[in-house]
Protein backbone atom coordinates (compact mmCIF):
# COMPACT_ATOMS: atom_id res chain seq x y z
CA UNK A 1 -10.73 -6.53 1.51
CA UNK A 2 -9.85 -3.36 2.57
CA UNK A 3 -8.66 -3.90 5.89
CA UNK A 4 -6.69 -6.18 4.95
CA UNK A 5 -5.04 -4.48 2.25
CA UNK A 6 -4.39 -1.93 5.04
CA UNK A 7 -2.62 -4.03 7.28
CA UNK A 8 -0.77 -6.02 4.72
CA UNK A 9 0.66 -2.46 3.47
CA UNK A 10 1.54 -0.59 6.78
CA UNK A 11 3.07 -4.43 7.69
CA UNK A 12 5.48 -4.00 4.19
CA UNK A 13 5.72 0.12 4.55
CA UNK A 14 7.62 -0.74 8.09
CA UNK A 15 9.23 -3.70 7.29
CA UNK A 16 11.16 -1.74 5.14
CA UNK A 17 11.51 1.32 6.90
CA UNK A 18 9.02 3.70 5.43
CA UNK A 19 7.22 6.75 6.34
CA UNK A 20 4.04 7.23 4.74
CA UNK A 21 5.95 10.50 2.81
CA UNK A 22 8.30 8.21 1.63
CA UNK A 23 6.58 5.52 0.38
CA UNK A 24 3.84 7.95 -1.41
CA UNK A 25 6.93 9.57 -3.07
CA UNK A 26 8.08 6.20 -4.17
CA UNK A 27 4.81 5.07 -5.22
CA UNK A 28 4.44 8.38 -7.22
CA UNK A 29 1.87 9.29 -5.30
CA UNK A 30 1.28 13.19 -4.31
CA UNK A 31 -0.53 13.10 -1.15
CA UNK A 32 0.61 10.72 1.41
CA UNK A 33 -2.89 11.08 3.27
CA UNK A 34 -4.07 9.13 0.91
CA UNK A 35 -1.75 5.80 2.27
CA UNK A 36 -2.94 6.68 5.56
CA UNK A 37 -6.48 6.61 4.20
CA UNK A 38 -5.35 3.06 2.41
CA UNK A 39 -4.02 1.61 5.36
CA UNK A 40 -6.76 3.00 7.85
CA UNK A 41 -9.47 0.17 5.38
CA UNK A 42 -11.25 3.46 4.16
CA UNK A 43 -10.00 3.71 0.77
CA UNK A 44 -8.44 1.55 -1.63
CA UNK A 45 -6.03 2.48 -4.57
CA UNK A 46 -6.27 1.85 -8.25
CA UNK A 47 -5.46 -0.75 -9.78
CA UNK A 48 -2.40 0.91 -11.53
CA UNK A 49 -1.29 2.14 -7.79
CA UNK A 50 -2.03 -1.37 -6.55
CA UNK A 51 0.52 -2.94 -9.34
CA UNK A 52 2.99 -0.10 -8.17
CA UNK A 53 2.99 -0.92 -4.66
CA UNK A 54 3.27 -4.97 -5.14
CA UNK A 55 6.22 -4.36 -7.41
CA UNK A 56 7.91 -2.29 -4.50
CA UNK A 57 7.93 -4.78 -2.13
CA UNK A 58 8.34 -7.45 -4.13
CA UNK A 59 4.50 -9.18 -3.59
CA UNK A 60 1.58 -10.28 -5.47
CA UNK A 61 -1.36 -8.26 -6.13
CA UNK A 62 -3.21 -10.98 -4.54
CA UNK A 63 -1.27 -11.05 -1.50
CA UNK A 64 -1.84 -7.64 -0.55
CA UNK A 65 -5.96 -8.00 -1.54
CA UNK A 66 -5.63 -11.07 0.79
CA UNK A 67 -6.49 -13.64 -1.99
CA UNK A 68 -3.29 -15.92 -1.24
């Protein structure tokens, strides 16, 4: 699940243009290691995070856990 999460959210982050930076600021996140971290399968966010990021870009939850 992870890795998938991580390439379904660096897909979305440069779809739309976004630096890590940018889409941790958006995301109200403070470190934008952490997205790298996300996106790299070795961590995955909260679930409050999670719900964040799908509303950003517009996707399921389940989309980006790869449960389509």
């Amino acid at each position: 699940m992870k890795k998938v999460f991580g390439k379904r959210l660096k897909e979305l982050r440069l779809q739309n243009g976004l630096t890590q930076q940018k889409l941790a600021a958006k995301i109200l996140i403070r470190h934008h290691s952490s997205i790298g971290a996300w996106e790299a399968g070795i961590n995955m966010p909260g679930s409050d995070v999670l719900a964040r990021i799908a509303d950003l870009f517009d996707v399921s939850t389940d989309y980006l856990l790869g449960r389509e």
